[in-house]
C-alpha atoms as a PDB file:
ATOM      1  CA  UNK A   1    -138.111  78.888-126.697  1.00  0.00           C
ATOM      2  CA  UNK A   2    -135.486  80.784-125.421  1.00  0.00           C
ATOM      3  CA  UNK A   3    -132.277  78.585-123.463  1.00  0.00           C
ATOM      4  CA  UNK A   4    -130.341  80.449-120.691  1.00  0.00           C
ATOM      5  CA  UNK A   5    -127.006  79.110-120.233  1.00  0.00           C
ATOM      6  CA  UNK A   6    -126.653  80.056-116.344  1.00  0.00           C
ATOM      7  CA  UNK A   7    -123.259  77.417-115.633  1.00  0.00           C
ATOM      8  CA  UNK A   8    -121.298  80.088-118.016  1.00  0.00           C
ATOM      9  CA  UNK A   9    -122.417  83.011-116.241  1.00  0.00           C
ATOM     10  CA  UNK A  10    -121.565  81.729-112.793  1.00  0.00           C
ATOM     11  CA  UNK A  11    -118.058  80.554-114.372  1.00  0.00           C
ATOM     12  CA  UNK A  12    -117.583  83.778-115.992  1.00  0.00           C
ATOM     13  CA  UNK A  13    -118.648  85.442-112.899  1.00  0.00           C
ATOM     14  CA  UNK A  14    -115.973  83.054-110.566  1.00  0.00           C
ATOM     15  CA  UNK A  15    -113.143  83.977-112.777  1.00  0.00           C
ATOM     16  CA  UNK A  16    -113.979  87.374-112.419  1.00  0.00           C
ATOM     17  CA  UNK A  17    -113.910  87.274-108.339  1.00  0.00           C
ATOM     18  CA  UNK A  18    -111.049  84.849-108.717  1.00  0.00           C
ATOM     19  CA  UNK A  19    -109.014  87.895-110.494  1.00  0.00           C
ATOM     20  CA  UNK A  20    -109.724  90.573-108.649  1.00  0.00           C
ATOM     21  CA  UNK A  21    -108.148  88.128-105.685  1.00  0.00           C
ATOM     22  CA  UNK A  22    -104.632  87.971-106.893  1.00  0.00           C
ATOM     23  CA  UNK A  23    -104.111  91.265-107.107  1.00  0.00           C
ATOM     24  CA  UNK A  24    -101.994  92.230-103.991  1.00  0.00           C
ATOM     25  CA  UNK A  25    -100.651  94.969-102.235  1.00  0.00           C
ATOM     26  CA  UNK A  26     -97.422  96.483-103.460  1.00  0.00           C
ATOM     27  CA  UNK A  27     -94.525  97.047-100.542  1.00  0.00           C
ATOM     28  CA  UNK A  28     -95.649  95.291 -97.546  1.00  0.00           C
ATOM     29  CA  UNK A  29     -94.277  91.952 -98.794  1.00  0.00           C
ATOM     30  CA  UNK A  30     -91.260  93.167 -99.817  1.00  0.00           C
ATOM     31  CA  UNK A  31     -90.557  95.507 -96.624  1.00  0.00           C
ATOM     32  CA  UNK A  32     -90.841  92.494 -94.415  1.00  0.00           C
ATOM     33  CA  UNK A  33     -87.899  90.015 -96.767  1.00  0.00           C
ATOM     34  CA  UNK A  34     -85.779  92.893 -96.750  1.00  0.00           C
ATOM     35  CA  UNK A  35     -86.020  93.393 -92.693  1.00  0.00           C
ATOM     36  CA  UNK A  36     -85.524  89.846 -92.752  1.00  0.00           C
ATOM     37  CA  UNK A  37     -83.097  89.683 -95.300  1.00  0.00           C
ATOM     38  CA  UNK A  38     -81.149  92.598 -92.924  1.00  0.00           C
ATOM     39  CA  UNK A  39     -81.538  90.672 -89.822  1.00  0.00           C
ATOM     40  CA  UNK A  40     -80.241  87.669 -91.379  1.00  0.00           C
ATOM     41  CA  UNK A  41     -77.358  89.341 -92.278  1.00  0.00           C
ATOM     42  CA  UNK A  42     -76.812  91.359 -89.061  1.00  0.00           C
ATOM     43  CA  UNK A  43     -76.858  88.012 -87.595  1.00  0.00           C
ATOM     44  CA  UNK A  44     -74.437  86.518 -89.669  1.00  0.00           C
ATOM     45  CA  UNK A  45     -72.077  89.303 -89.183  1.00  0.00           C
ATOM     46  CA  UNK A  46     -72.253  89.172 -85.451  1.00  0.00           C
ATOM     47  CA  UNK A  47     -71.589  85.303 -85.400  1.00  0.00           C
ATOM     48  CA  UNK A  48     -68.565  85.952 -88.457  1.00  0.00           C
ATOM     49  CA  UNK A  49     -67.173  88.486 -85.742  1.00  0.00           C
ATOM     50  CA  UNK A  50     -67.165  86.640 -82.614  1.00  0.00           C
ATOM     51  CA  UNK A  51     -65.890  83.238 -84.312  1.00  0.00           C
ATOM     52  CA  UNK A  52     -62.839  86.137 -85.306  1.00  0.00           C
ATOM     53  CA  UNK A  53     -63.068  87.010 -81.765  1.00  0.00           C
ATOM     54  CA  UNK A  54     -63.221  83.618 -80.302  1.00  0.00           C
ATOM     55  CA  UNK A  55     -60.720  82.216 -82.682  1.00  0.00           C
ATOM     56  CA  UNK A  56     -57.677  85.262 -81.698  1.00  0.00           C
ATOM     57  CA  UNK A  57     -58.519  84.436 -77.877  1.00  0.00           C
ATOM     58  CA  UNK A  58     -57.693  81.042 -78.803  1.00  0.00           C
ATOM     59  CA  UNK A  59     -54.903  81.393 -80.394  1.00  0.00           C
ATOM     60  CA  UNK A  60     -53.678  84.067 -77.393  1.00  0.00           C
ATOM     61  CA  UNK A  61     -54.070  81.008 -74.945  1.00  0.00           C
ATOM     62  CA  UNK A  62     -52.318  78.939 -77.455  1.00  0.00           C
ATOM     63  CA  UNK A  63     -49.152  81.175 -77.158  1.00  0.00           C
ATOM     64  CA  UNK A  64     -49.473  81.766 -73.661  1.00  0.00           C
ATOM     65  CA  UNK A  65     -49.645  78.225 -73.155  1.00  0.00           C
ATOM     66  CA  UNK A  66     -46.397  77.239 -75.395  1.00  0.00           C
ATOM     67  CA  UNK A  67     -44.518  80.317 -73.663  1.00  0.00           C
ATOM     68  CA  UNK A  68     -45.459  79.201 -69.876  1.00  0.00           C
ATOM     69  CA  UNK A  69     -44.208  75.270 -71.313  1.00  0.00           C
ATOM     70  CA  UNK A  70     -40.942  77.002 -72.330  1.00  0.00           C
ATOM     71  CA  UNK A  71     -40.897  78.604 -68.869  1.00  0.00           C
ATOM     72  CA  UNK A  72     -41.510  76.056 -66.594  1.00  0.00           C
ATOM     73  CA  UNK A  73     -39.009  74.135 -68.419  1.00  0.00           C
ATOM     74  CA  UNK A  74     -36.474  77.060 -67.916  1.00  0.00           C
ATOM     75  CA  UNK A  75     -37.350  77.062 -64.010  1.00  0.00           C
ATOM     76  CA  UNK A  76     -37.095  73.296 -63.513  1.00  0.00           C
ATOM     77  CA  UNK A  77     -33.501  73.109 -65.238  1.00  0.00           C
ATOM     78  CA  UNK A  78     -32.931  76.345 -62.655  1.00  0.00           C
ATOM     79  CA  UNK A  79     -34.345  74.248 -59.450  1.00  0.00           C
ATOM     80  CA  UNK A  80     -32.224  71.147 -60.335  1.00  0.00           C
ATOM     81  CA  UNK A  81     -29.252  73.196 -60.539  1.00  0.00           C
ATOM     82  CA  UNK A  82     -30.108  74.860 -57.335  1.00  0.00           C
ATOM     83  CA  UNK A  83     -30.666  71.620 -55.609  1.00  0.00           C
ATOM     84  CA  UNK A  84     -27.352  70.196 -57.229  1.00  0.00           C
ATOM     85  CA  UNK A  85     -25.426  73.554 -55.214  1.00  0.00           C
ATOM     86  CA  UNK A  86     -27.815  72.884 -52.253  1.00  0.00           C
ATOM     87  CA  UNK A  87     -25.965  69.224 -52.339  1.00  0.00           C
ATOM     88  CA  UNK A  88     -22.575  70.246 -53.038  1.00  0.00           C
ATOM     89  CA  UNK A  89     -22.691  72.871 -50.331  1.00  0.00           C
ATOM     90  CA  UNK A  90     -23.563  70.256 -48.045  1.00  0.00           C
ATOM     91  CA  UNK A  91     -21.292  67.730 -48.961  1.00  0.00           C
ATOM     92  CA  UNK A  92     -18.469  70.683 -48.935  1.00  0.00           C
ATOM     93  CA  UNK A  93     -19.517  71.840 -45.377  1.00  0.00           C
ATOM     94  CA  UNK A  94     -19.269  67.936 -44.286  1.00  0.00           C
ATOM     95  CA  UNK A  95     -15.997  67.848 -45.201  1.00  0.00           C
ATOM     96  CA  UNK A  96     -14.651  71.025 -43.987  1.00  0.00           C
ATOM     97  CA  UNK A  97     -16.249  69.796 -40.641  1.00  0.00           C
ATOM     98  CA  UNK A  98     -14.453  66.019 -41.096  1.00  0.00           C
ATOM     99  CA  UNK A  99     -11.258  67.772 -41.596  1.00  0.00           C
ATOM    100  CA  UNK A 100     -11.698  70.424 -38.866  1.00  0.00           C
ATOM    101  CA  UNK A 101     -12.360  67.514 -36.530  1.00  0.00           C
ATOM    102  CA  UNK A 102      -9.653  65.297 -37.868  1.00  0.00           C
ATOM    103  CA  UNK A 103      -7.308  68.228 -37.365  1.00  0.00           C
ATOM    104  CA  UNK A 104      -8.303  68.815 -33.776  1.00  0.00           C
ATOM    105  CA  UNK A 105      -7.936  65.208 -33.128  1.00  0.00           C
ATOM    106  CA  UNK A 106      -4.657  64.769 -34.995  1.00  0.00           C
ATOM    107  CA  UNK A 107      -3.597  67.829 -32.572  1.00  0.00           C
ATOM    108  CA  UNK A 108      -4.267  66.403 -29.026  1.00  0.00           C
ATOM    109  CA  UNK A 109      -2.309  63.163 -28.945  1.00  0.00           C
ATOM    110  CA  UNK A 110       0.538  64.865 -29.914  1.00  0.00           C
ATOM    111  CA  UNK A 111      -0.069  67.688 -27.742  1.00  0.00           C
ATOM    112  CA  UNK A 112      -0.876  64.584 -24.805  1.00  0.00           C
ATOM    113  CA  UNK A 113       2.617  62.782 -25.732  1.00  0.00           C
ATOM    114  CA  UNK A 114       4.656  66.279 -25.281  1.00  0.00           C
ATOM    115  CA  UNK A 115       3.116  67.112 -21.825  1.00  0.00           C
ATOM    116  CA  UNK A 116       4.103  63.443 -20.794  1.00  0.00           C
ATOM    117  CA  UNK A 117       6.994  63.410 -21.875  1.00  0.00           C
ATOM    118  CA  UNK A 118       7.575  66.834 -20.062  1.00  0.00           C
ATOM    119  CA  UNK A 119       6.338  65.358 -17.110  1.00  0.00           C
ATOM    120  CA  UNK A 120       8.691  62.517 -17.042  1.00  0.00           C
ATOM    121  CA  UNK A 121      11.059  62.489 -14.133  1.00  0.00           C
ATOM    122  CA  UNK A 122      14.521  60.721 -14.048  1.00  0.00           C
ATOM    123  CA  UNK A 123      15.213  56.975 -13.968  1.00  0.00           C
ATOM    124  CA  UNK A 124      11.297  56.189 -15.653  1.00  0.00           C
ATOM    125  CA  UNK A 125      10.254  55.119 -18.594  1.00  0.00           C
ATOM    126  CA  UNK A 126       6.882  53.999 -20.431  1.00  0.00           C
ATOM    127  CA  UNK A 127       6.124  50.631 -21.925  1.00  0.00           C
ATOM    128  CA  UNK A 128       2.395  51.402 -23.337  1.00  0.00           C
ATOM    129  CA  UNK A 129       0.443  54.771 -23.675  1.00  0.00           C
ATOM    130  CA  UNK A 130      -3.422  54.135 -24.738  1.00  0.00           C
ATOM    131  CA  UNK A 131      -5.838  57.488 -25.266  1.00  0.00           C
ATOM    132  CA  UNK A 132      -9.129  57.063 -25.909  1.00  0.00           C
ATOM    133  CA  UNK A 133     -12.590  58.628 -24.669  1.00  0.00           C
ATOM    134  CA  UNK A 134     -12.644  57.119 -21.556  1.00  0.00           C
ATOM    135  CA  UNK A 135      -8.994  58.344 -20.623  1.00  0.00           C
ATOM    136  CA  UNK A 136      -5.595  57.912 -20.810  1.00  0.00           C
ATOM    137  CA  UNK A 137      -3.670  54.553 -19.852  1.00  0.00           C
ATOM    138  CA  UNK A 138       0.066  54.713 -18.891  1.00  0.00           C
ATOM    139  CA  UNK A 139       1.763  51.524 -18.372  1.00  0.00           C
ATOM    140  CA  UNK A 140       5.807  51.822 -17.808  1.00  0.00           C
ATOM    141  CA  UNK A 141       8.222  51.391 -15.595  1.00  0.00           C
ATOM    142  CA  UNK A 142      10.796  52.699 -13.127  1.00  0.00           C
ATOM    143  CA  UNK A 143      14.138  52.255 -11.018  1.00  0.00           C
ATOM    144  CA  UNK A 144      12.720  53.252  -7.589  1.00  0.00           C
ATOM    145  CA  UNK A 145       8.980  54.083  -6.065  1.00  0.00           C
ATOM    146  CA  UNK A 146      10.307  57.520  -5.821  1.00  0.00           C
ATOM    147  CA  UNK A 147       9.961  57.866  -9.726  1.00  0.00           C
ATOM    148  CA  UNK A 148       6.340  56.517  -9.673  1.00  0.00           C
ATOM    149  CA  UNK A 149       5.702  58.824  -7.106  1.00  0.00           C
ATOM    150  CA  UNK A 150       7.006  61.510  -8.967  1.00  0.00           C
ATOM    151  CA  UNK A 151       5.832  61.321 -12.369  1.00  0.00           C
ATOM    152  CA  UNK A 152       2.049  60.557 -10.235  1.00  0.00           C
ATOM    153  CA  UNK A 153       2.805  64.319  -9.038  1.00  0.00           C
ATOM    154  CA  UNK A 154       4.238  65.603 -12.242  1.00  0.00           C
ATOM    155  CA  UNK A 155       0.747  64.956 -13.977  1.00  0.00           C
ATOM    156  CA  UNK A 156      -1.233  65.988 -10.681  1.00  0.00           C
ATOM    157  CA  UNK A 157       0.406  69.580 -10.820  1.00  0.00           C
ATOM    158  CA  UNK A 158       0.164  70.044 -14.332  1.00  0.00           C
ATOM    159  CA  UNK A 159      -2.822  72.106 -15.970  1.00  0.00           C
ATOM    160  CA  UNK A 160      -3.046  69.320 -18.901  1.00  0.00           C
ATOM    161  CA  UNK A 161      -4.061  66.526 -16.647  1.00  0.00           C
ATOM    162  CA  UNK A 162      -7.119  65.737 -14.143  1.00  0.00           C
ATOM    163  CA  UNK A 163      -8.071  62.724 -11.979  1.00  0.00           C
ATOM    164  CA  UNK A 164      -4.450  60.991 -12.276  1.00  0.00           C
ATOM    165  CA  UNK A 165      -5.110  57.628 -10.673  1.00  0.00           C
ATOM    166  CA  UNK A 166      -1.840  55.425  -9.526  1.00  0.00           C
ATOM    167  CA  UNK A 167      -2.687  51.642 -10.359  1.00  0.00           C
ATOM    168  CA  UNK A 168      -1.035  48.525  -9.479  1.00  0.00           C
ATOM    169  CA  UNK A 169       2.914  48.761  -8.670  1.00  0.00           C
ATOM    170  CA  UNK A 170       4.909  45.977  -7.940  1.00  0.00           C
ATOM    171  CA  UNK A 171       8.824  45.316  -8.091  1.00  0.00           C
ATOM    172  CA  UNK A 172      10.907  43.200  -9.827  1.00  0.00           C
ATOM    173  CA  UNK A 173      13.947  42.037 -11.578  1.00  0.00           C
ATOM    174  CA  UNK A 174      14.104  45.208 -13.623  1.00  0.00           C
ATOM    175  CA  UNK A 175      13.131  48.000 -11.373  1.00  0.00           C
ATOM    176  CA  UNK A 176       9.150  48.794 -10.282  1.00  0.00           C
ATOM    177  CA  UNK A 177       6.642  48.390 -12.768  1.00  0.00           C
ATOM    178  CA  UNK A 178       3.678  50.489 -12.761  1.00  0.00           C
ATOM    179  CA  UNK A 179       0.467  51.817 -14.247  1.00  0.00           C
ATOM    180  CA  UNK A 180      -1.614  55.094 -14.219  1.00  0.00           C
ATOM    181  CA  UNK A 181      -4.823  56.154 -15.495  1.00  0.00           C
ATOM    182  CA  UNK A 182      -5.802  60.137 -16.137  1.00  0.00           C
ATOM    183  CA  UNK A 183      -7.974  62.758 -18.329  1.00  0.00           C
ATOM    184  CA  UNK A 184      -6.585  64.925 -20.699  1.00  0.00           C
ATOM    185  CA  UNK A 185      -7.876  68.431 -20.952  1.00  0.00           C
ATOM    186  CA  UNK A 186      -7.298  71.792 -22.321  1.00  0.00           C
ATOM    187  CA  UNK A 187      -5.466  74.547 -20.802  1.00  0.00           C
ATOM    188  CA  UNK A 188      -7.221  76.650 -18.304  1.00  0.00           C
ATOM    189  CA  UNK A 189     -10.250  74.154 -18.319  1.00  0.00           C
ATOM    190  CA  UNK A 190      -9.226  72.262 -15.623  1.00  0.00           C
ATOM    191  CA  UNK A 191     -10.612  73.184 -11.759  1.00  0.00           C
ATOM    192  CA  UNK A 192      -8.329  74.329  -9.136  1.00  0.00           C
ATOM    193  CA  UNK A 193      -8.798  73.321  -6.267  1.00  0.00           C
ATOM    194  CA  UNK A 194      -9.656  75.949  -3.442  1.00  0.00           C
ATOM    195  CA  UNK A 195      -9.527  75.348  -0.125  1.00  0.00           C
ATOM    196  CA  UNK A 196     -10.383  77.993   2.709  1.00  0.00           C
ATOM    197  CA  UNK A 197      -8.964  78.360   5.615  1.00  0.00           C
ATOM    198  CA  UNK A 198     -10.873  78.177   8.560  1.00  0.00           C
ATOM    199  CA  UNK A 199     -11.650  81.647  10.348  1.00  0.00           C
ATOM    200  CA  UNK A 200     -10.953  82.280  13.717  1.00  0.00           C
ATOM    201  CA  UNK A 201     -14.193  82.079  16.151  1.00  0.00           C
END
């Protein structure tokens, strides 16, 4: 009787067909690493490069930055000096006005005693002078009405004086006692007076 082993053949014949399976293709395996290997490394290139790029542009802004600090610190030093010179100009120019003013009013009661005393007439003298905004008070006193009357046209004529007012006048013991109230102004600002004569019809 003769035995055929058939499970060995169909092994055999498996591990034949299993062979012949794992035999592959030389190059198209190792094309596609290397174009991925390549890409890979392109890629890694690119992002080495503009980190390099990204990390200069930093650093750029970084010194920009610290030289526009230094800058702004230079111009803010500059502004406080200029407002310190703004100041002292002003305070200077306050003054120089304060002392031109002073100066002017220093000038006119001196200037108002000399053209009173000018314009004193014989046998009169004053007991009180007060100047202020409103005018000039004169309070003295006189031998005879004729001296009131004529120091009253003394500061009428003169170009120094406007609206000289006579007050109250009385006599006594020691002669006539008076007082007169007037504005003082500057030469050639006070009005003349001009009266026309009236035209034949």
């Amino acid at each position: 009787m003769i035995k055929i082993n058939l499970l060995a053949e169909k092994k055999q014949g498996k591990a034949r067909t299993g062979g012949g399976a794992a035999v592959k293709m030389p190059g198209a395996g190792g094309a596609r690493n290397l174009l991925l290997v390549a890409l890979l490394l392109v890629g890694v290139v690119i992002a080495a490069f503009w980190n390099y790029r990204l990390n200069a542009v930093e650093k750029d802004w970084r010194r920009k930055h610290v030289v526009a600090d230094a800058e702004l610190l230079r111009l803010e030093a500059i502004r406080k000096k200029g407002e310190e010179f703004e100041a002292r100009k002003a305070l200077l120019a306050r003054k120089i006005d304060l002392i031109t003013e002073l100066k002017k009013q220093q000038a006119v009661p001196v200037h108002i005693l000399d053209q009173i005393s000018w314009n004193l007439p014989d046998f009169l003298w004053l007991s009180s002078l007060t100047a202020s905004n409103k005018g000039i008070n004169i309070v003295g006193k006189a031998t005879t009405y004729n001296a009131v009357t004529n120091f009253y046209n003394n500061l009428n004529n003169s170009e120094y004086f406007i609206d000289v007012t006579l007050g109250r006048t009385a006599e006594g013991d020691q002669g006539v006692s008076f007082s007169l109230n007037c504005q003082f102004v500057q030469p050639g600002s006070k009005e003349e007076a001009v009266t026309e004569e009236p035209g034949e019809s």
